[in-house]
C-alpha atoms as a PDB file:
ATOM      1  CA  UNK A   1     110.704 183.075  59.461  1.00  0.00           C
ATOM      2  CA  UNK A   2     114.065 181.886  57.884  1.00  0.00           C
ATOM      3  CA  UNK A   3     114.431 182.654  54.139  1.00  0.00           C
ATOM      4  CA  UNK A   4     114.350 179.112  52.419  1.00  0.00           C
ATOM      5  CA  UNK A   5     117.601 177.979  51.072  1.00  0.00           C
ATOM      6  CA  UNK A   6     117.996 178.928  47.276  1.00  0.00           C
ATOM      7  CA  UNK A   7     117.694 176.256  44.665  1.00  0.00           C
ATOM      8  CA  UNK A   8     121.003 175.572  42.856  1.00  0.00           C
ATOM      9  CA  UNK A   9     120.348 175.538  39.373  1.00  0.00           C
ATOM     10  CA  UNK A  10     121.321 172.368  37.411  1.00  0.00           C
ATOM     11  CA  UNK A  11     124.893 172.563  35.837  1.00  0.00           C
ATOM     12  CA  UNK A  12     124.025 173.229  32.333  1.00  0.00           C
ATOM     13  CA  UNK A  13     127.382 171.398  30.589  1.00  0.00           C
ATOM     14  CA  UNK A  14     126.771 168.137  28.487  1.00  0.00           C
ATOM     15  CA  UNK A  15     129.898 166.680  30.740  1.00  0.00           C
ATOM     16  CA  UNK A  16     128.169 166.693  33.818  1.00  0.00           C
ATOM     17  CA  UNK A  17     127.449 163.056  33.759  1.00  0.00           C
ATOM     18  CA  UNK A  18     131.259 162.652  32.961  1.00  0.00           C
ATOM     19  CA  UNK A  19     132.730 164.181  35.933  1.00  0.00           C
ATOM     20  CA  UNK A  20     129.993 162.523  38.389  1.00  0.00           C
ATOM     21  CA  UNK A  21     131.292 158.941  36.924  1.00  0.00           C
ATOM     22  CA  UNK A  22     134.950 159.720  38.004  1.00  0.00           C
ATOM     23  CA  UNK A  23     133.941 161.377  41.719  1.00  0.00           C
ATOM     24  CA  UNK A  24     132.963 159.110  44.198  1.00  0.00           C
ATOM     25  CA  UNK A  25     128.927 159.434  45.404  1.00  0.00           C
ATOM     26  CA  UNK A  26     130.480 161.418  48.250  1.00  0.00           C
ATOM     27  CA  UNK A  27     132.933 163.573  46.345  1.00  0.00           C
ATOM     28  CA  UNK A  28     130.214 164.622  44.457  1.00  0.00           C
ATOM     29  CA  UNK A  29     127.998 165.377  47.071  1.00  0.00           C
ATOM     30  CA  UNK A  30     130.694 167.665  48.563  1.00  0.00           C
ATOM     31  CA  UNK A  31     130.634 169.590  45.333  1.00  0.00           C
ATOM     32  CA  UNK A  32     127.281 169.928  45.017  1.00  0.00           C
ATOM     33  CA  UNK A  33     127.260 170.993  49.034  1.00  0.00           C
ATOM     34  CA  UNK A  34     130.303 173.341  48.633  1.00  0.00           C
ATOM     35  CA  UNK A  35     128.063 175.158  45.327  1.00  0.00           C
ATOM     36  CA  UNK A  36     125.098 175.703  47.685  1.00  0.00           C
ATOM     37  CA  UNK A  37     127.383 176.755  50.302  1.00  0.00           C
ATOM     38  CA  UNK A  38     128.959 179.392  47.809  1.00  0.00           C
ATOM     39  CA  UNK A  39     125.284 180.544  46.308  1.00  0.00           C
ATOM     40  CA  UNK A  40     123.931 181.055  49.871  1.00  0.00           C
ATOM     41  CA  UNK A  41     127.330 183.047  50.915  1.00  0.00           C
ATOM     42  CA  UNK A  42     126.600 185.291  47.577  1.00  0.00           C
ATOM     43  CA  UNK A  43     130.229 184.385  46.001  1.00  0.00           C
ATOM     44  CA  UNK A  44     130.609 184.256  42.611  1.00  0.00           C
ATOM     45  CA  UNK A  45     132.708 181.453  42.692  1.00  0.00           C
ATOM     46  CA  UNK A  46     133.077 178.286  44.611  1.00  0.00           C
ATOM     47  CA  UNK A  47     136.461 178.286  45.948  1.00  0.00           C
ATOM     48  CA  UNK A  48     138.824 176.339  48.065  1.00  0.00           C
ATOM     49  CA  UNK A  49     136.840 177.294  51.679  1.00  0.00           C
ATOM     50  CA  UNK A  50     133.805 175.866  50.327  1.00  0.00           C
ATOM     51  CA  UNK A  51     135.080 172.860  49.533  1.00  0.00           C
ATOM     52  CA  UNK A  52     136.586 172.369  52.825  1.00  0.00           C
ATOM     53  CA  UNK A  53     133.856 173.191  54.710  1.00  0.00           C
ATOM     54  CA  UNK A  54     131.578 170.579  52.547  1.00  0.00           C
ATOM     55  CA  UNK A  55     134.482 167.916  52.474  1.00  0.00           C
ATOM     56  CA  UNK A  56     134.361 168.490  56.619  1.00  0.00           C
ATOM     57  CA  UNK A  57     131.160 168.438  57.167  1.00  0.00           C
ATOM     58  CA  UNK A  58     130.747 165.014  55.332  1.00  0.00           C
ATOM     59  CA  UNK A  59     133.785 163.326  55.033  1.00  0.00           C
ATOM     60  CA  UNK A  60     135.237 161.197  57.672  1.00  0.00           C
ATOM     61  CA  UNK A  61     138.459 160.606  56.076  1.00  0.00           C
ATOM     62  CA  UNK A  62     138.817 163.990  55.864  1.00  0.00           C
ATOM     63  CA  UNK A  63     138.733 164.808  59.382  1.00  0.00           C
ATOM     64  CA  UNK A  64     140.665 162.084  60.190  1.00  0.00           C
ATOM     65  CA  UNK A  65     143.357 163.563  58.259  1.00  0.00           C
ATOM     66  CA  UNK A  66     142.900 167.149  59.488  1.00  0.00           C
ATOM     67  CA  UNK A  67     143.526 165.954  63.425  1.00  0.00           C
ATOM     68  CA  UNK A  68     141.507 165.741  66.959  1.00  0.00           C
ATOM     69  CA  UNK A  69     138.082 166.529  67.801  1.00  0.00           C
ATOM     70  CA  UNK A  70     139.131 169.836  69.084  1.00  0.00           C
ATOM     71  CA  UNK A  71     141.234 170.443  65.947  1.00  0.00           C
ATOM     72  CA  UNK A  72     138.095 169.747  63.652  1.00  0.00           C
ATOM     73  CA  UNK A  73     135.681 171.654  66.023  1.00  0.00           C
ATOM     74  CA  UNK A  74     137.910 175.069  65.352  1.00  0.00           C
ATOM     75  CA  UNK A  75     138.601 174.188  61.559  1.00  0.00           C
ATOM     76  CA  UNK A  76     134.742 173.812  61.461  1.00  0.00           C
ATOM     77  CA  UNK A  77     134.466 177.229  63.746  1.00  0.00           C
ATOM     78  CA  UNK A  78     136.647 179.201  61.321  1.00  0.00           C
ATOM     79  CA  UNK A  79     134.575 178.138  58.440  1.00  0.00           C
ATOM     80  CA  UNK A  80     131.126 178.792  59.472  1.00  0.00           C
ATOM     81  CA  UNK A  81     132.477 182.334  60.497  1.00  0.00           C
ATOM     82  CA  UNK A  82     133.185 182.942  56.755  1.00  0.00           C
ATOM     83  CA  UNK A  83     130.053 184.533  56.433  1.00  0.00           C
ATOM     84  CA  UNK A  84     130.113 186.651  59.745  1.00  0.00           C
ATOM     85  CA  UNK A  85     133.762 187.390  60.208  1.00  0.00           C
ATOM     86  CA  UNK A  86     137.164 187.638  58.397  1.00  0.00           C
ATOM     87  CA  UNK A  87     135.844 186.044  55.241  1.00  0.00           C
ATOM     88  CA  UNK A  88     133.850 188.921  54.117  1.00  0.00           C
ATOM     89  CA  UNK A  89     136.739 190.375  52.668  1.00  0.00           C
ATOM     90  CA  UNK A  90     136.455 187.758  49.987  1.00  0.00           C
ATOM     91  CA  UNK A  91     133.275 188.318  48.784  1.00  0.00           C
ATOM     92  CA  UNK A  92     134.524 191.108  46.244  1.00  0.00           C
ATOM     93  CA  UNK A  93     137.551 189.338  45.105  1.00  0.00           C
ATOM     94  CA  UNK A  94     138.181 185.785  43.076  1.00  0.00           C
ATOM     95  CA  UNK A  95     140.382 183.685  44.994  1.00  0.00           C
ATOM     96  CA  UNK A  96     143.739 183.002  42.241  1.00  0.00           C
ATOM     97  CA  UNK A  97     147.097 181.525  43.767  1.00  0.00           C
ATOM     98  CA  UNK A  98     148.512 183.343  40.739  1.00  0.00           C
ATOM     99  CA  UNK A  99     150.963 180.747  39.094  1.00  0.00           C
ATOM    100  CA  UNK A 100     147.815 178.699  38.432  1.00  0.00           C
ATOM    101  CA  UNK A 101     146.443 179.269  34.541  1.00  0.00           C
ATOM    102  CA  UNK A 102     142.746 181.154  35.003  1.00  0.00           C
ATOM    103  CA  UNK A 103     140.639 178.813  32.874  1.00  0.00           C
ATOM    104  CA  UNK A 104     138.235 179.805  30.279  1.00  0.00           C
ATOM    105  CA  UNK A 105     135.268 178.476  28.259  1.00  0.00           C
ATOM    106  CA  UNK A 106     136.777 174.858  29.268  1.00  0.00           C
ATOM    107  CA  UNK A 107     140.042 175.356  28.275  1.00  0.00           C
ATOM    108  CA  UNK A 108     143.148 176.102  30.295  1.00  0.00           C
ATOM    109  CA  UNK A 109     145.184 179.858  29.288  1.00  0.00           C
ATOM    110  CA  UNK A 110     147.369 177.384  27.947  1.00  0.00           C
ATOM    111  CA  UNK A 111     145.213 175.976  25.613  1.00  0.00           C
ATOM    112  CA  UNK A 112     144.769 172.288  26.831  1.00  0.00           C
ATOM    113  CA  UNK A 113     141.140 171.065  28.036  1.00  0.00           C
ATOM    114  CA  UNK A 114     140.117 171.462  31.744  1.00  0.00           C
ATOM    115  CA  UNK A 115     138.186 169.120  33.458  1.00  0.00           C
ATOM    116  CA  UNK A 116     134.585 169.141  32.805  1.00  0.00           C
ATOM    117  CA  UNK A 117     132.515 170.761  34.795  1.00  0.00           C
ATOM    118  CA  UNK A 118     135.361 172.676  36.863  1.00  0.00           C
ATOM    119  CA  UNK A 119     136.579 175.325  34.838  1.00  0.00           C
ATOM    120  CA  UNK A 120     136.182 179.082  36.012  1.00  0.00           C
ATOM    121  CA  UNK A 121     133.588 179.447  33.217  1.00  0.00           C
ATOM    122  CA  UNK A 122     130.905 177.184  35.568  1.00  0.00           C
ATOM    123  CA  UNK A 123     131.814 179.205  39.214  1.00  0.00           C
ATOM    124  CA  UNK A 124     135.459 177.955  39.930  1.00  0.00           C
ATOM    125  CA  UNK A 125     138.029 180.024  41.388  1.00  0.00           C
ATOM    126  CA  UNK A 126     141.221 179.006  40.093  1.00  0.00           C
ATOM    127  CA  UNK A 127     142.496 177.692  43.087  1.00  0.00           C
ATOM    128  CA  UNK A 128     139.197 175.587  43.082  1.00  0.00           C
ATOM    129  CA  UNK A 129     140.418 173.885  39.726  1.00  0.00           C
ATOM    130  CA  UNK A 130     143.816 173.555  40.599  1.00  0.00           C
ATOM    131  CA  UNK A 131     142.757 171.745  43.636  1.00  0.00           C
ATOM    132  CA  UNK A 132     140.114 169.627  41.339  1.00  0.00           C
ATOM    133  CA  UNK A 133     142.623 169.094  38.654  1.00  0.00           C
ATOM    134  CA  UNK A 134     145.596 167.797  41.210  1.00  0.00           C
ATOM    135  CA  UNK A 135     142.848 165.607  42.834  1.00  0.00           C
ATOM    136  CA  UNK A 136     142.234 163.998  39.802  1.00  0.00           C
ATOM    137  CA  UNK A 137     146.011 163.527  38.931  1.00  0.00           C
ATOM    138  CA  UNK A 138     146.379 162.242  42.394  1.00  0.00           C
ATOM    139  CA  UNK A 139     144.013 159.232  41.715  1.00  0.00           C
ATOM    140  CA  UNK A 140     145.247 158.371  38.763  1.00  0.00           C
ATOM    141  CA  UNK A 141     148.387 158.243  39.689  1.00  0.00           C
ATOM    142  CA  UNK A 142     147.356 155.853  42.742  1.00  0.00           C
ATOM    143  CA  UNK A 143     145.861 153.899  40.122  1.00  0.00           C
ATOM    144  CA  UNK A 144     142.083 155.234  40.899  1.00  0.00           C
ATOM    145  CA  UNK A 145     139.310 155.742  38.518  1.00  0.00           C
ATOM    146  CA  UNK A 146     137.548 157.919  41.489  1.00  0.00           C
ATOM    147  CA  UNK A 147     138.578 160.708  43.072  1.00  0.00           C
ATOM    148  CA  UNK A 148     138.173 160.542  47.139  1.00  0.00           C
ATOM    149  CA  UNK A 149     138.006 163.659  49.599  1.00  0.00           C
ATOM    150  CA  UNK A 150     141.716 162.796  50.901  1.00  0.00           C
ATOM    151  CA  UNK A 151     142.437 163.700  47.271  1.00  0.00           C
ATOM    152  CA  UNK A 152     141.782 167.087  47.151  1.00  0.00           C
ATOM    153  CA  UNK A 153     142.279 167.984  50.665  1.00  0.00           C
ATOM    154  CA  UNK A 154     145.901 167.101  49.935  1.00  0.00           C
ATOM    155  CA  UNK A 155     145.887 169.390  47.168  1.00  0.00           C
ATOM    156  CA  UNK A 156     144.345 172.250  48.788  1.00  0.00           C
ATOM    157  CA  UNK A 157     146.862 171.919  51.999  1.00  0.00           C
ATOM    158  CA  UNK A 158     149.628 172.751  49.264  1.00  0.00           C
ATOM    159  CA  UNK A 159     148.494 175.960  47.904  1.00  0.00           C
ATOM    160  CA  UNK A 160     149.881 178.107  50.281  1.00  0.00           C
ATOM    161  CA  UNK A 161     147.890 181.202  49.303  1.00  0.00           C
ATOM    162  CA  UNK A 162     144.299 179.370  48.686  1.00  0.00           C
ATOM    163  CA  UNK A 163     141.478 180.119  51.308  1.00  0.00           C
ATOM    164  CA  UNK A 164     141.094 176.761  52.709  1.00  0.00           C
ATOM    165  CA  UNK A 165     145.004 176.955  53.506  1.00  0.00           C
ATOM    166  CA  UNK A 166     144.073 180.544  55.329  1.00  0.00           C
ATOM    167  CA  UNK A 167     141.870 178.697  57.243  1.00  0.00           C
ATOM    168  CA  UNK A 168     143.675 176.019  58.293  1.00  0.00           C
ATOM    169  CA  UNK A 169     146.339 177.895  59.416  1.00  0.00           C
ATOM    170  CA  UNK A 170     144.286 179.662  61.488  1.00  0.00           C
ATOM    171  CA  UNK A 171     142.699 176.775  63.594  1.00  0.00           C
ATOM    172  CA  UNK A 172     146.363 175.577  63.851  1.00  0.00           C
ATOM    173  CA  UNK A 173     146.942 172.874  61.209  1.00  0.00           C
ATOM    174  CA  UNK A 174     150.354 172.296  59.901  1.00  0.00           C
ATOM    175  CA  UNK A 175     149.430 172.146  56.159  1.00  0.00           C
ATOM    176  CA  UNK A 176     152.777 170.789  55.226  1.00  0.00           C
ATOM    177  CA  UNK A 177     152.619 168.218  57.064  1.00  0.00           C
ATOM    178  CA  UNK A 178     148.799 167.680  56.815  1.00  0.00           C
ATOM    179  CA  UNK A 179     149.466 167.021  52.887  1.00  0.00           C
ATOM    180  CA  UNK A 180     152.534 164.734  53.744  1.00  0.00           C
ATOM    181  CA  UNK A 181     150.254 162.896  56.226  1.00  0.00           C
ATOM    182  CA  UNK A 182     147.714 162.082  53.052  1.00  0.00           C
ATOM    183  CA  UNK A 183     150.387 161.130  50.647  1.00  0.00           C
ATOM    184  CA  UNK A 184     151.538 158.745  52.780  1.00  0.00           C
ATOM    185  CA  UNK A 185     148.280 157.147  53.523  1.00  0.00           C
ATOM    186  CA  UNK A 186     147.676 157.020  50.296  1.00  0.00           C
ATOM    187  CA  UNK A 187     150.380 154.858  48.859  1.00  0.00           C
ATOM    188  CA  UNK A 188     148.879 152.310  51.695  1.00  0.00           C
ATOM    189  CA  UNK A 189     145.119 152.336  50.316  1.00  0.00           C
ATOM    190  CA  UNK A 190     144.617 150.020  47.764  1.00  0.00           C
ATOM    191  CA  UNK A 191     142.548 151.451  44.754  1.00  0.00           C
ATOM    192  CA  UNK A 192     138.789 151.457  44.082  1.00  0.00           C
END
């Protein structure tokens, strides 16, 4: 008998309605997957992997952008050994790219809001908020109320030290040029 998969308890900030407005239906269902992903792993925190493998699993952009079927099929392969294989050696550690400001009770170590809902005080790594906070920059700096998968894919593929990019590398994907690749699409998609 398989053990059922644990409930995910409802995100207890008032600004969870706030952050679902600005991510798109799919975005947000990535998060939410990526949470379960990270509850059912036993991490502490979700972190850049997780939201790969969830933005992989359901977003088609997304594997446009990472390359070929065989390219996808290893990414994929390297993921779902996180919980068998190399990954393990994560489970006792919180993923940090260092240069990126650990974020507390909402706030940033600097002192400036986070994002709701993202901050290491809900189960964020700080490479998971960096990636979430550059995602958001990205869109609004395309002009975009909503965030898109593309969005913080390219942000992941330039943390050089994040999970995800560990990954990647691994099934053979040029992150440099994978986040150059999304930029450039970008400026062609026309918001909303």
């Amino acid at each position: 008998m398989q053990s059922p998969v644990p409930r995910v308890p409802a995100q207890t900030t008032p600004l969870r309605a706030a952050v679902e407005g600005v991510l798109t239906e799919e975005l947000a269902s990535v998060v939410a997957g990526a949470r379960r992903r990270a509850l059912r792993d036993g991490d502490r925190q979700i972190d850049t992997a997780h939201l790969l493998h969830s933005l992989m699993e359901s977003d088609p952009e997304v594997r446009a952008a990472v390359g070929d079927a065989s390219r996808i099929a290893r990414v994929l392969g390297y993921l779902v050994q996180r919980s068998i294989g190399y990954g393990l050696r994560w489970q006792s550690s919180v993923e940090d790219s260092g240069p990126v400001p650990v974020l507390r009770e909402g706030r940033s170590a600097a002192g400036s809001p986070a994002r709701p809902g993202v901050d290491s005080g809900s189960g964020w790594s700080p490479s998971a908020v960096a990636a979430m906070e550059g995602a958001f920059a990205r869109a609004g700096l395309r002009g975009d109320a909503r965030v898109r998968g593309t969005d913080v894919l390219a942000c992941i593929a330039v943390d050089p030290r994040c999970r995800a990019v560990e990954v990647l590398r691994r099934a053979g994907v040029d992150t440099n040029l994978l986040a150059e690749r999304i930029s450039g699409r970008s400026r062609h998609v026309s918001p909303g």
